[in-house]
Protein backbone atom coordinates (compact mmCIF):
# COMPACT_ATOMS: atom_id res chain seq x y z
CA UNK A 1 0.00 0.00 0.00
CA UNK A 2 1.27 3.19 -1.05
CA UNK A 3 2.21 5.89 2.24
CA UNK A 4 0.12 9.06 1.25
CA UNK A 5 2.26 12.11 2.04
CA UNK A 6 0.44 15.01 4.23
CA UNK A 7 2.23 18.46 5.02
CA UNK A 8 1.69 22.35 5.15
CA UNK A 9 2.96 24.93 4.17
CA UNK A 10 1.51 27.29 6.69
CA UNK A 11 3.44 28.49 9.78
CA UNK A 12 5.37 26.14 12.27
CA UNK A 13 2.56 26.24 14.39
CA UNK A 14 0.56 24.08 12.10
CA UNK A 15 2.53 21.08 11.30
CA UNK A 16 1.12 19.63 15.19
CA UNK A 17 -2.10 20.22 13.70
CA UNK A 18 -1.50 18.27 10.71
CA UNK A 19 0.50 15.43 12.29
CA UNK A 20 -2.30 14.83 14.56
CA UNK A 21 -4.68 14.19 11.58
CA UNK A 22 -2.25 12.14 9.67
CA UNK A 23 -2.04 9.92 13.31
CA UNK A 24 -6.06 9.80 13.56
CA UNK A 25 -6.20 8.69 9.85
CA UNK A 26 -4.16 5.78 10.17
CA UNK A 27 -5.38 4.87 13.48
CA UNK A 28 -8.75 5.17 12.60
CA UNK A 29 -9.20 4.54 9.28
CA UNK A 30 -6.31 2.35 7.97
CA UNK A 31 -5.05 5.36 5.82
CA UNK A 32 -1.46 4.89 5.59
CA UNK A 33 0.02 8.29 6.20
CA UNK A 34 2.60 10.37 6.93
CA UNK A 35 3.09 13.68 7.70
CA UNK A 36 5.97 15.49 6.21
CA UNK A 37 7.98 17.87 8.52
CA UNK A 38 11.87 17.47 7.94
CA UNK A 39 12.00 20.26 4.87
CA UNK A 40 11.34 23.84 4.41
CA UNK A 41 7.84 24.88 3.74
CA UNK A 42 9.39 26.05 0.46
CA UNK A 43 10.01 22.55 -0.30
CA UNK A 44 7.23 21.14 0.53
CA UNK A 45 5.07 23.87 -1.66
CA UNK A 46 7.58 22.78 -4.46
CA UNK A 47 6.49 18.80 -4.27
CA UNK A 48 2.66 20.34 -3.70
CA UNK A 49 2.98 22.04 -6.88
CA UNK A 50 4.82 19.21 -9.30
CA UNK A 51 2.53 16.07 -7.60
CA UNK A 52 5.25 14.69 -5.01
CA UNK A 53 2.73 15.71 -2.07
CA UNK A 54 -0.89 13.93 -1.65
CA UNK A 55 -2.13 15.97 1.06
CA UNK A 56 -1.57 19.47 1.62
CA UNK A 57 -2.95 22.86 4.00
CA UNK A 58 -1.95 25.60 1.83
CA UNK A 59 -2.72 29.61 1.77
CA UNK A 60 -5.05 30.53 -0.20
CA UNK A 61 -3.77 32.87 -2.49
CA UNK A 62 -1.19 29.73 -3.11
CA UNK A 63 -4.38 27.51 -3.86
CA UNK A 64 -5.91 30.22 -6.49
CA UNK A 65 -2.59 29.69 -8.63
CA UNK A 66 -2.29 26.06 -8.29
CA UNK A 67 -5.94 26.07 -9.31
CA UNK A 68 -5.82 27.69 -12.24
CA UNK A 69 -5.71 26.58 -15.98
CA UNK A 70 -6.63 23.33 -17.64
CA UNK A 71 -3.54 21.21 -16.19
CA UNK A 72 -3.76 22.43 -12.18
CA UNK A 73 -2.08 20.59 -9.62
CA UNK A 74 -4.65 20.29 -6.52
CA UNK A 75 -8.06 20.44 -5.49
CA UNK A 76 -9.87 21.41 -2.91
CA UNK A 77 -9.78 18.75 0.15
CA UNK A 78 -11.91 20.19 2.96
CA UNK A 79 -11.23 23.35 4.56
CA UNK A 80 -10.94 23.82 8.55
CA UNK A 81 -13.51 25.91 10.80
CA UNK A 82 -11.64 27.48 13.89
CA UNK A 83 -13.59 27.27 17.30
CA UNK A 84 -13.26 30.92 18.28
CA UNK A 85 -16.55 32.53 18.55
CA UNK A 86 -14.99 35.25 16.47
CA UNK A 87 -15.38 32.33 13.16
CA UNK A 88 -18.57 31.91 13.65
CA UNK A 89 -18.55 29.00 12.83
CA UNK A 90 -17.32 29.40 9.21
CA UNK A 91 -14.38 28.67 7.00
CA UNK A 92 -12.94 32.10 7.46
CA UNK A 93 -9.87 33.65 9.31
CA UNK A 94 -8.52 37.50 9.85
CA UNK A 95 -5.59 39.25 9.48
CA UNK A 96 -4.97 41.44 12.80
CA UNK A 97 -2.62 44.62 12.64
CA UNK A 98 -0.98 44.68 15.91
CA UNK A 99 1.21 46.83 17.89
CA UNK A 100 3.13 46.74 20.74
CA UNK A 101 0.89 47.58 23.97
CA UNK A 102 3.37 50.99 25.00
CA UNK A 103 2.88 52.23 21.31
CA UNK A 104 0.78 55.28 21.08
CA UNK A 105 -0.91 54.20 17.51
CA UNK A 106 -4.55 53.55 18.13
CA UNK A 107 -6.10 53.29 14.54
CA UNK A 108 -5.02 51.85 11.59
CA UNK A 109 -4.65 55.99 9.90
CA UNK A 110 -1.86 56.28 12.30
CA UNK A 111 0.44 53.90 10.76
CA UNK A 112 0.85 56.22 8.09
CA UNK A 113 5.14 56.60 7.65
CA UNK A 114 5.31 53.23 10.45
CA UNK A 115 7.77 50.57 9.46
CA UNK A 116 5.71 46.94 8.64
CA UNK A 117 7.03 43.66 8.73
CA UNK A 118 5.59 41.26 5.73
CA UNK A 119 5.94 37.63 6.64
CA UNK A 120 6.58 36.74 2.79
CA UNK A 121 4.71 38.30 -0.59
CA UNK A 122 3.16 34.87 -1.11
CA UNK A 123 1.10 35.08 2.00
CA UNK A 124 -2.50 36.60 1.69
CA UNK A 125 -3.15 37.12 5.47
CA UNK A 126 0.34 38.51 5.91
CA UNK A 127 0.70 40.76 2.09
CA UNK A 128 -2.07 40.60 0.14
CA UNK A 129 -4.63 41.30 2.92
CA UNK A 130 -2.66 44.47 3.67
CA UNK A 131 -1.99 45.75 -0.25
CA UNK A 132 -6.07 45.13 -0.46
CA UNK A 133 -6.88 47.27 2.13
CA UNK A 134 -4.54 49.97 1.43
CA UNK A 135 -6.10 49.44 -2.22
CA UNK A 136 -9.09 49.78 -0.76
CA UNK A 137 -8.52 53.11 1.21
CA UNK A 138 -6.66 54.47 -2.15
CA UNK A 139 -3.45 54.39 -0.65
CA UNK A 140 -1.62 53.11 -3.86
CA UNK A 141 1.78 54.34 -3.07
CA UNK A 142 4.00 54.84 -0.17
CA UNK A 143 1.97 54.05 3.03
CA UNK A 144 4.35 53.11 5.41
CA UNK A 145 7.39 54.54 6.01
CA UNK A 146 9.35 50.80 5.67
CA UNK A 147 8.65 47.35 4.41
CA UNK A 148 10.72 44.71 5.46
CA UNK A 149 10.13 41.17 4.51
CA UNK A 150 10.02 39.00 8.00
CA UNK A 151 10.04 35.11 6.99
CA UNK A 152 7.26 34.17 8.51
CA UNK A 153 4.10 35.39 10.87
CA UNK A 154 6.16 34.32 14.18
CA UNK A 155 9.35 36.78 13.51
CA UNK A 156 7.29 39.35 12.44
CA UNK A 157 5.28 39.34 16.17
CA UNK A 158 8.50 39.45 17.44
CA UNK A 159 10.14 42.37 15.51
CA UNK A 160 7.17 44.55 16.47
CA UNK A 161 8.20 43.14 20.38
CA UNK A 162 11.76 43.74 20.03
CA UNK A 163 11.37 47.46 18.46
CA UNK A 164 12.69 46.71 15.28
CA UNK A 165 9.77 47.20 13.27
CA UNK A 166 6.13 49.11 14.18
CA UNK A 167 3.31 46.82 12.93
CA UNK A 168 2.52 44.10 11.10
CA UNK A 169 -0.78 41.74 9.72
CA UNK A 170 -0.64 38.35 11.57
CA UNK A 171 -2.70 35.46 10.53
CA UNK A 172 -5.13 35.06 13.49
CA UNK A 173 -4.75 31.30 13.30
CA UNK A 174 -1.38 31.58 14.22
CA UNK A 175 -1.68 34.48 17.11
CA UNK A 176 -4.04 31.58 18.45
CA UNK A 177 -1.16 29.20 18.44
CA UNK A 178 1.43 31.42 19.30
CA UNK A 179 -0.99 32.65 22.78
CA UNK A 180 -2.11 29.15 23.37
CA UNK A 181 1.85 28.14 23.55
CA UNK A 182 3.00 31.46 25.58
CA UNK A 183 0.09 33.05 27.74
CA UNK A 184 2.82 35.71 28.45
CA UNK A 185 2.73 37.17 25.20
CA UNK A 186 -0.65 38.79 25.32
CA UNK A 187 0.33 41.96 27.55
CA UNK A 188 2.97 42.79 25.29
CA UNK A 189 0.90 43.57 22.12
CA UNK A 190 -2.48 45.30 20.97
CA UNK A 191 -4.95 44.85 17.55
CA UNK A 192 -5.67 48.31 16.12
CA UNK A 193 -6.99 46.76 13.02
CA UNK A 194 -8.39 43.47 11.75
CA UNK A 195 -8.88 42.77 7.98
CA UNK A 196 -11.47 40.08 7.34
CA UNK A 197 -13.02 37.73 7.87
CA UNK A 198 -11.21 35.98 4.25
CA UNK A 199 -11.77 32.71 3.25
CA UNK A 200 -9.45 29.94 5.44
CA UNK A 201 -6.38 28.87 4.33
CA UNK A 202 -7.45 24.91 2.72
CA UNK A 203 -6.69 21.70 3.07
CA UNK A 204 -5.74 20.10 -0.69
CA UNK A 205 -5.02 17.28 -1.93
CA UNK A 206 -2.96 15.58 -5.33
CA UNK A 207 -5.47 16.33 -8.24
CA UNK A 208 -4.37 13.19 -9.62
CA UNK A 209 -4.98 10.50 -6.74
CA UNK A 210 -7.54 7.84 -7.90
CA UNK A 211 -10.89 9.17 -6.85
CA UNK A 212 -12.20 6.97 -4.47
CA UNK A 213 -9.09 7.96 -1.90
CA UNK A 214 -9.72 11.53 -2.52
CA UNK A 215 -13.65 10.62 -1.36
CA UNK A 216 -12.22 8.35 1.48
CA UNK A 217 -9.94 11.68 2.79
CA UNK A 218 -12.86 14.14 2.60
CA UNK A 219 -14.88 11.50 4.23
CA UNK A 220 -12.13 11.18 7.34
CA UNK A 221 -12.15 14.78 7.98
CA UNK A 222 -15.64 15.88 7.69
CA UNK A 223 -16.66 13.21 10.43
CA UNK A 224 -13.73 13.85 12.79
CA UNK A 225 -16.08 15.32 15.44
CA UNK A 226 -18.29 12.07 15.01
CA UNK A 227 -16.17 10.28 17.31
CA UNK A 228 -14.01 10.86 20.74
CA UNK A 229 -10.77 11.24 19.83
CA UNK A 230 -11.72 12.92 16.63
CA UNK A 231 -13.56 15.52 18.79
CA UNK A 232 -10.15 15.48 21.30
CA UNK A 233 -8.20 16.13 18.20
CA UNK A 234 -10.18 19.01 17.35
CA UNK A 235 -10.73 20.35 20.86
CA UNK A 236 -6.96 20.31 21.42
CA UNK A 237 -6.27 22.25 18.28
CA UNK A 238 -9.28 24.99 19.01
CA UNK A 239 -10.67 23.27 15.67
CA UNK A 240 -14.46 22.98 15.41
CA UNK A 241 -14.29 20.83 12.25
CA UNK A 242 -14.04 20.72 8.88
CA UNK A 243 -16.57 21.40 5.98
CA UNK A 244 -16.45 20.99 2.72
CA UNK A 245 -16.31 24.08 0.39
CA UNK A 246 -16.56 24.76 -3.26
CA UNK A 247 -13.76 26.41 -5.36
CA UNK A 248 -15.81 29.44 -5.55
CA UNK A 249 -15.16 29.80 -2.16
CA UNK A 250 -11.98 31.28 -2.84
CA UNK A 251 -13.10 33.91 -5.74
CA UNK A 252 -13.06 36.22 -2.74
CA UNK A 253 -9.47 35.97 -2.41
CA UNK A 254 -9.01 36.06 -6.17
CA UNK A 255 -10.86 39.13 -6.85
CA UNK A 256 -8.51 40.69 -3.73
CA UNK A 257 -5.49 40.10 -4.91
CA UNK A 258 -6.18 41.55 -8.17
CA UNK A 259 -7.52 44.96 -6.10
CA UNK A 260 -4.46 44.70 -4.42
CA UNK A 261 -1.77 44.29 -7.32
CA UNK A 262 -2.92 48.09 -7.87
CA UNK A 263 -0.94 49.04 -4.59
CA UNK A 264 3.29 49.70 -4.76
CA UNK A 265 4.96 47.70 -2.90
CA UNK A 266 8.58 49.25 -2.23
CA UNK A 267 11.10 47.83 0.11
């Protein structure tokens, strides 16, 4: 029996998230699975992309490319609902502009001339959120005083901590994380802005796996709350579930990121 590769390429925070599925899968129902952690999410985007990955959580702007055209590598899997009230019980997340708790900017108009850390420009929560709002507010040029390009959601948080930089959009998903992991954290920053909700980051899989696997794997996560460690699996990750959502789901993010291309994006 062939091992079916799972990964993401979302933050670090993720990957216990997607282990934990790949465990209940194989436990539960005789998927053999394993979840692929040992290379950079660069690499693992790469193998999404050519067909060396089965099973992937991907952003969404990410999924919109690897969508596209005749020949496209994935489809859509299942995407996850977060247990937050603030979800409401949908398959949508926020980006929240944050500041450190001593600064004195209160609103998102007094970031004007701040320096913002970027996690990476192929991240909507992180970049294309923020070049679709500015779009939005007809700020196409020169906003902030700085851009500098993080690595990731995590660094970012803790440039804005450190000094170094003023504000930045972090997915909420991974504030969650990064809060659940250190309580301490939440004194030292505040949320002058949040942009959203946007449709969730989903869960994709190899277009070309035979069908009736690709049925069996939206099967397994749909019903994860149908049984007691499915629903411990969930509860641990502040998961409600998953649902199952149609490509269309994710014009939203397409039509965005178009709006947003209109915005300069200087480092």
């Amino acid at each position: 029996m062939t091992t079916l590769k799972f990964t993401t390429c979302q933050a670090a925070s993720t990957e216990p998230i997607v282990a934990a599925v790949t465990r209940y899968l194989s436990s539960k129902w005789g998927i053999s699975a394993e979840a692929v952690e040992d290379i950079s999410w660069q690499e693992r985007y790469e193998q999404v992309k050519d067909g060396r990955m089965d099973v992937a959580w991907i952003c969404g702007s990410y999924y919109t490319q690897l969508s596209s055209g005749p020949n496209h590598a994935v489809e859509l899997l299942a995407a996850p609902i977060m247990s937050h009230a603030r979800y409401r019980g949908e398959p949508v997340y926020f980006s929240d502009v944050i500041v450190r708790k001593d600064s004195s900017f209160q609103t998102f108009a007094d970031l004007r001339g701040a320096a913002l850390a970027y996690n990476e420009p192929g991240s909507f929560s992180g970049y294309w959120a923020m070049r679709h709002h500015l779009a939005q507010l007809g700020e196409l040029d020169g906003y902030f005083g700085r851009l500098v390009q993080s690595g990731g959601h995590v660094n970012s948080l803790q440039m804005i901590l450190s000094g170094e930089v003023e504000t930045a959009a972090i997915d909420s998903m991974v504030l969650i994380a990064e809060l659940q992991e250190n309580p301490d954290l939440a004194p030292k920053f505040r949320v002058v802005d949040t942009l959203g909700p946007n449709p969730i980051p989903p869960w994709v899989v190899r277009r070309s796996l035979p069908k009736a696997q690709k049925a069996q794997l939206r099967r397994a996560l749909l019903s994860l709350n149908e049984d007691e460690d499915g629903r411990k699996l969930l509860q641990t990750h502040q998961l409600r579930g998953f649902t199952a959502v149609p490509d269309a789901h994710y014009d939203p993010t397409r039509r965005m990121m178009v709006k947003a291309a209109e915005v300069s994006w200087r480092i």
